[in-house]
PDB file of N, CA and C in Angstrom:
ATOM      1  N   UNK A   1      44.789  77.246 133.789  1.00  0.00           N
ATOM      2  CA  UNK A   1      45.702  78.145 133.108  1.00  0.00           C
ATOM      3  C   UNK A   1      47.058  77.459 132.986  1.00  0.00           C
ATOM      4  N   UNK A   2      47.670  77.421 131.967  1.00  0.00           N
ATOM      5  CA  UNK A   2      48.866  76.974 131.462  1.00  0.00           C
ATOM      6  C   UNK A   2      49.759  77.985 132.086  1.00  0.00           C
ATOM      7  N   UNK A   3      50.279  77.641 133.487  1.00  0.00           N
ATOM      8  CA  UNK A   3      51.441  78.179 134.127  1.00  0.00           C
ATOM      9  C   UNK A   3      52.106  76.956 135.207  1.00  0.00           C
ATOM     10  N   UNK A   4      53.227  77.273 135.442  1.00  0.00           N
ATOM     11  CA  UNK A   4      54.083  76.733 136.515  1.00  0.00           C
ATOM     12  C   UNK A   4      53.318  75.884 137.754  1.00  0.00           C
ATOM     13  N   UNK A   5      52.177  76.765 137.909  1.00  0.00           N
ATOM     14  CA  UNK A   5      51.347  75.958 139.240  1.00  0.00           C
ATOM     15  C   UNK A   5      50.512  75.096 138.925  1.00  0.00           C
ATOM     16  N   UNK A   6      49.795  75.405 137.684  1.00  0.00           N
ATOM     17  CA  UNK A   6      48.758  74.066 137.018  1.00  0.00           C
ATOM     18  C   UNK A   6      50.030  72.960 136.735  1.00  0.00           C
ATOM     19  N   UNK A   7      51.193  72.725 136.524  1.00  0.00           N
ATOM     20  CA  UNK A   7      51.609  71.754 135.669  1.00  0.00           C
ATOM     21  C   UNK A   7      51.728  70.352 135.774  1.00  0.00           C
ATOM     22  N   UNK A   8      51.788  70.347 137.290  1.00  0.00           N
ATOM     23  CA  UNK A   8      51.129  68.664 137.922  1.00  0.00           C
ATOM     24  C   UNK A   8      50.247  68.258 136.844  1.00  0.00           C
ATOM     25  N   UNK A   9      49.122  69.203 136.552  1.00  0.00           N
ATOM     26  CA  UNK A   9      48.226  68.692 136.050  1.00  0.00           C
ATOM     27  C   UNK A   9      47.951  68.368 134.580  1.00  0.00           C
ATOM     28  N   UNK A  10      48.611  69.600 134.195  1.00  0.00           N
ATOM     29  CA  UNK A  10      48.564  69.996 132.283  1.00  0.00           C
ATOM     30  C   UNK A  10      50.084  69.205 131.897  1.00  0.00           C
ATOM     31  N   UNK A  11      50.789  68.347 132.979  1.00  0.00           N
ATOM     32  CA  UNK A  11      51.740  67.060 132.053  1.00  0.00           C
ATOM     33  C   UNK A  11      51.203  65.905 132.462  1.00  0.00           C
ATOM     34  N   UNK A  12      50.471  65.573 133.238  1.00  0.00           N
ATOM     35  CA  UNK A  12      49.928  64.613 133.107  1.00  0.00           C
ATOM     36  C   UNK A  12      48.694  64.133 132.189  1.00  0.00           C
ATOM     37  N   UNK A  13      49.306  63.643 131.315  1.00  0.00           N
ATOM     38  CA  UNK A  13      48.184  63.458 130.181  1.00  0.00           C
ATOM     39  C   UNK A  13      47.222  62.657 130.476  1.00  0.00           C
ATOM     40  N   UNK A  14      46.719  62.142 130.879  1.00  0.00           N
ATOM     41  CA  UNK A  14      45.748  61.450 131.689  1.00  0.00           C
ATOM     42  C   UNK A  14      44.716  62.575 132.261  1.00  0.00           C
ATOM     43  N   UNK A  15      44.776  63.357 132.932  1.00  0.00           N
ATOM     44  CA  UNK A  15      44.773  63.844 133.638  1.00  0.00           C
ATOM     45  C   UNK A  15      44.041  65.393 132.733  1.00  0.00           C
ATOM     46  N   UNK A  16      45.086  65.853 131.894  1.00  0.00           N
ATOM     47  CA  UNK A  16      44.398  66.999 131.049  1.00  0.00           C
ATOM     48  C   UNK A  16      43.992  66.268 130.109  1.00  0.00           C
ATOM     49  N   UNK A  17      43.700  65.161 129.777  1.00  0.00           N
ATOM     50  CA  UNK A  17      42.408  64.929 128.683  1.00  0.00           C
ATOM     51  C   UNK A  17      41.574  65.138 129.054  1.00  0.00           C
ATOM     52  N   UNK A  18      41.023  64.622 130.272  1.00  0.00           N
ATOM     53  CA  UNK A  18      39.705  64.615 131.165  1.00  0.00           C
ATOM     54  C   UNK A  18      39.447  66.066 131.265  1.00  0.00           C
ATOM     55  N   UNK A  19      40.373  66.360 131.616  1.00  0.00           N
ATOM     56  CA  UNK A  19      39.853  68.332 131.687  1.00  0.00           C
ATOM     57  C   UNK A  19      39.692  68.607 130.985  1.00  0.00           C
ATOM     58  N   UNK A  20      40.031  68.357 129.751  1.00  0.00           N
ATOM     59  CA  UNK A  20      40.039  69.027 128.228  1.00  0.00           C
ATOM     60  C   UNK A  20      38.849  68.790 127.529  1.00  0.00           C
ATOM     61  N   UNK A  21      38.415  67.552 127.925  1.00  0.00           N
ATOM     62  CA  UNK A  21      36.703  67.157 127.935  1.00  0.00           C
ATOM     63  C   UNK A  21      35.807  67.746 128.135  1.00  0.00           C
ATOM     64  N   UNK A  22      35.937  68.504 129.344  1.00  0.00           N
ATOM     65  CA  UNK A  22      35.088  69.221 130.412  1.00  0.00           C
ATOM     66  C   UNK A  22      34.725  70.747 129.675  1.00  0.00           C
ATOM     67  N   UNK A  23      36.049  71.178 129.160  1.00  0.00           N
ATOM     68  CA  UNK A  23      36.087  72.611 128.938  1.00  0.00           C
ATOM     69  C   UNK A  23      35.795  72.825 126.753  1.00  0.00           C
ATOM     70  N   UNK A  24      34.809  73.441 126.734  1.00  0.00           N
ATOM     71  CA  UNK A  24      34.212  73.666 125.322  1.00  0.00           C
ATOM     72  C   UNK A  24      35.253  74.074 124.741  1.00  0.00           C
ATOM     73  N   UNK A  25      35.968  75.028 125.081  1.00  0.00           N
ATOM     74  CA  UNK A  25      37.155  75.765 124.343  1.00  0.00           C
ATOM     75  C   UNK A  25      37.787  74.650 123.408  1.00  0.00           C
ATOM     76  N   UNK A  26      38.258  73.411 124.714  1.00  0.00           N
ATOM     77  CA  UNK A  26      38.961  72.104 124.354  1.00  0.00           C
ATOM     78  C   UNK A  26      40.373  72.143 124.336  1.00  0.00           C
ATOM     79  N   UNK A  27      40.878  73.548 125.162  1.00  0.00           N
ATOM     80  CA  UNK A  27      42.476  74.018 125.389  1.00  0.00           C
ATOM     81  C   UNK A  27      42.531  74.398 127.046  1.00  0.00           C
ATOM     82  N   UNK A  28      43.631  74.467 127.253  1.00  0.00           N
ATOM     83  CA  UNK A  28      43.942  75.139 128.518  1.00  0.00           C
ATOM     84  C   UNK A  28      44.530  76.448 128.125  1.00  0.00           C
ATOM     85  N   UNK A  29      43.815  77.402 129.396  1.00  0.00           N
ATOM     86  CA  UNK A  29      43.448  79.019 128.622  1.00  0.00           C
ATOM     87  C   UNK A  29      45.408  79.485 129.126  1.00  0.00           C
ATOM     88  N   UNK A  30      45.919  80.452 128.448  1.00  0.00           N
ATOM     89  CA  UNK A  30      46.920  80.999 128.800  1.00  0.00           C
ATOM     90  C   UNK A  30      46.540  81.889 129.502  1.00  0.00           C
ATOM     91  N   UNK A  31      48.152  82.577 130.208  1.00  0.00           N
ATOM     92  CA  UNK A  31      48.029  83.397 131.097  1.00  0.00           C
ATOM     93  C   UNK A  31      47.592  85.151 130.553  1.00  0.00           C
ATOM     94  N   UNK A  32      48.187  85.041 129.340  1.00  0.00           N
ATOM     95  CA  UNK A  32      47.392  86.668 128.513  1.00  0.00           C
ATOM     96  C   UNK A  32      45.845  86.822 128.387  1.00  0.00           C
ATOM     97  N   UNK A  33      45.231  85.271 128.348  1.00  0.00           N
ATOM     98  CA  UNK A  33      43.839  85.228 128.300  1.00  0.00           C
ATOM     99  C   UNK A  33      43.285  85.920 129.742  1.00  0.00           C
ATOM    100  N   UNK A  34      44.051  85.759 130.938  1.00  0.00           N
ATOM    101  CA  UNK A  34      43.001  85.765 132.042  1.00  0.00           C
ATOM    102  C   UNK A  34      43.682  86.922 132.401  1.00  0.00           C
ATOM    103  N   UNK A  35      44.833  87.693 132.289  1.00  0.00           N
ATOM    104  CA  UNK A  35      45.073  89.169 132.741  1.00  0.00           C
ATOM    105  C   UNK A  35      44.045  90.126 132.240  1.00  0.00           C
ATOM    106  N   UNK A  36      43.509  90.082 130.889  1.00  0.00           N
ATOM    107  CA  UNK A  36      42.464  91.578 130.808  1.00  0.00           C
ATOM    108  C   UNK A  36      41.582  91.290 131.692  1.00  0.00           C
ATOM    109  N   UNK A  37      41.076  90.482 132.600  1.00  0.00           N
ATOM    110  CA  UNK A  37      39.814  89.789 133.462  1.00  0.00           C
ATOM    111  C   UNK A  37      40.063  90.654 134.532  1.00  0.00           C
ATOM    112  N   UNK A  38      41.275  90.312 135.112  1.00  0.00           N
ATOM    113  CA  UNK A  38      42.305  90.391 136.429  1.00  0.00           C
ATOM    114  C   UNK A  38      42.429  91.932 136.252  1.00  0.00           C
ATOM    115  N   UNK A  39      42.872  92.742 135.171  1.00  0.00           N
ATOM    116  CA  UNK A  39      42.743  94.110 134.844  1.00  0.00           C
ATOM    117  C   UNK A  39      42.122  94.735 135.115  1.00  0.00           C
ATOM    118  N   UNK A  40      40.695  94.337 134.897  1.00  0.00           N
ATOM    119  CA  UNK A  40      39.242  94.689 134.774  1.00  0.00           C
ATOM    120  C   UNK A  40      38.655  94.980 135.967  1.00  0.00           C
ATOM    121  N   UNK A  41      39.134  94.547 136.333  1.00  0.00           N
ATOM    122  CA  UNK A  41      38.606  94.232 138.216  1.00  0.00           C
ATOM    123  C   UNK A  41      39.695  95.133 138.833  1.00  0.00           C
ATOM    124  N   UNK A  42      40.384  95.407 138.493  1.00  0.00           N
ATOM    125  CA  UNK A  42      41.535  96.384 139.562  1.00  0.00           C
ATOM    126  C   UNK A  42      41.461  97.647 138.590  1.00  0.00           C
ATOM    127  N   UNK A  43      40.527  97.969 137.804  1.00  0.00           N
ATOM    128  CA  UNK A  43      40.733  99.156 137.026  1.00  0.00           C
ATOM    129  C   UNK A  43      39.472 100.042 137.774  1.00  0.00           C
ATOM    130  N   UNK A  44      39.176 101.321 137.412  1.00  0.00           N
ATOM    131  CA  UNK A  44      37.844 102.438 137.971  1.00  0.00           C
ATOM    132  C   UNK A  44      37.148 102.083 137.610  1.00  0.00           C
ATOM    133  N   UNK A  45      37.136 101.170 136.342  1.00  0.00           N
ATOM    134  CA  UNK A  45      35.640 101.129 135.545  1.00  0.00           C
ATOM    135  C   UNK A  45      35.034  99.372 136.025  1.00  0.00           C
ATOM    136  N   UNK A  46      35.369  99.011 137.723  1.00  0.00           N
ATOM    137  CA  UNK A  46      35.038  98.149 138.274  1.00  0.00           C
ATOM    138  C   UNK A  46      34.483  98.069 139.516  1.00  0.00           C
ATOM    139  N   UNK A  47      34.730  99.672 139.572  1.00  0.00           N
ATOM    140  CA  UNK A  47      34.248 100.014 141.454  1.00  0.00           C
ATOM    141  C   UNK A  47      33.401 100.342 141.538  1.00  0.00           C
ATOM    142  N   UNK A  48      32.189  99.848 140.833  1.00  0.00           N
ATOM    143  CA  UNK A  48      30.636  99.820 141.486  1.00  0.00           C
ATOM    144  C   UNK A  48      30.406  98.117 141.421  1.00  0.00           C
ATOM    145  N   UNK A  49      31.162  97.234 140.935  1.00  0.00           N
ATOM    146  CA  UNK A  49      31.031  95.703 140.955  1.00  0.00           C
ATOM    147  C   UNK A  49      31.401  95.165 142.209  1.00  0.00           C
ATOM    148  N   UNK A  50      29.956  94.711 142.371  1.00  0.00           N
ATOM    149  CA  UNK A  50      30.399  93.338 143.341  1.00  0.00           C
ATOM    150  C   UNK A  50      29.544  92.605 144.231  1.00  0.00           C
ATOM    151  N   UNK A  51      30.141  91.746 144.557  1.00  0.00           N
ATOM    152  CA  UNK A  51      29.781  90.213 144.716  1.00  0.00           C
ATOM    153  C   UNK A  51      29.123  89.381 143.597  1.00  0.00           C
ATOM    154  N   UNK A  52      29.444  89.652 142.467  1.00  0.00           N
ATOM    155  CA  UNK A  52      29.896  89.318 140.786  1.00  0.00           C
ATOM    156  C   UNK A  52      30.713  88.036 140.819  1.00  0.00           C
ATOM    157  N   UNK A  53      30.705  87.016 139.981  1.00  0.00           N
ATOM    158  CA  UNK A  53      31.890  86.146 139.494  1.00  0.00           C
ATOM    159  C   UNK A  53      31.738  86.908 138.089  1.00  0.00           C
ATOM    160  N   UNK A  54      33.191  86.400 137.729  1.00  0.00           N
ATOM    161  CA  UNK A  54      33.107  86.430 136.528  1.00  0.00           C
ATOM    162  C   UNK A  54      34.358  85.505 135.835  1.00  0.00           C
ATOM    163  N   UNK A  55      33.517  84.711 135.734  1.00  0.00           N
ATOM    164  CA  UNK A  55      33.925  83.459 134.861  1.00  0.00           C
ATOM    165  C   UNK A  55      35.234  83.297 133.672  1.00  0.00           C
ATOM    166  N   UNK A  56      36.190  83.516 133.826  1.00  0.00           N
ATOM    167  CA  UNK A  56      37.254  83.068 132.775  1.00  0.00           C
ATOM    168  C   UNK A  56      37.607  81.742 132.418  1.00  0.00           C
ATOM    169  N   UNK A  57      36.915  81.081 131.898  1.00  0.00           N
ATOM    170  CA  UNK A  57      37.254  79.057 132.149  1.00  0.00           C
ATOM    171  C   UNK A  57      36.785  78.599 130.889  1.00  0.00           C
ATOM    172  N   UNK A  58      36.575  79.304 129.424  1.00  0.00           N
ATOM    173  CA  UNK A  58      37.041  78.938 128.454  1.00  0.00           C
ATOM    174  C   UNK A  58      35.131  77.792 128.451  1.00  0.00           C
ATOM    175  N   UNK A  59      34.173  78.277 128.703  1.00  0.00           N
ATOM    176  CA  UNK A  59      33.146  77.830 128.520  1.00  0.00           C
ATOM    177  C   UNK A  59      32.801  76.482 129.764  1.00  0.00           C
ATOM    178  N   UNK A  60      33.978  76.198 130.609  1.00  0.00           N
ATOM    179  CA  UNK A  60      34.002  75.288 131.692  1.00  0.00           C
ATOM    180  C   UNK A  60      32.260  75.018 132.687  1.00  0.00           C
ATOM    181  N   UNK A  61      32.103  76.401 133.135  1.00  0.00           N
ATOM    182  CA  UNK A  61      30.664  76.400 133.843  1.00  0.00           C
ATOM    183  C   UNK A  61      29.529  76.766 133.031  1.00  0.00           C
ATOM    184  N   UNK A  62      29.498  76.867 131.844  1.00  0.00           N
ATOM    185  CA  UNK A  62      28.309  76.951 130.704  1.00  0.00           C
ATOM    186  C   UNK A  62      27.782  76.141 130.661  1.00  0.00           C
TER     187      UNK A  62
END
């Protein structure tokens, strides 16, 4: 995710090509992408889920 804590990684260009390889999307996901996820899971219509992943990574583990 393109925030403050990835950025070691997403300015080192070296570094996010190789990732960028990896991931189908072929972007690094923003932070609006992974809040409805994060939502989803702290909302009512989540409290019969669990021990579930659920994957936000832009096709990464596909």
């Amino acid at each position: 995710t393109d925030t403050k804590f990835a950025s070691a990684l997403t300015q080192n260009e070296s570094i996010l090509n190789r990732f960028l390889m990896l991931v189908p999307q072929g972007r690094v996901a923003q932070p609006e992408e992974i809040a409805p996820a994060v939502l989803f899971l702290l909302a009512p219509a989540s409290s019969y889920l669990t021990g579930a992943a659920l994957p936000v990574d832009g096709g990464y583990l596909a």
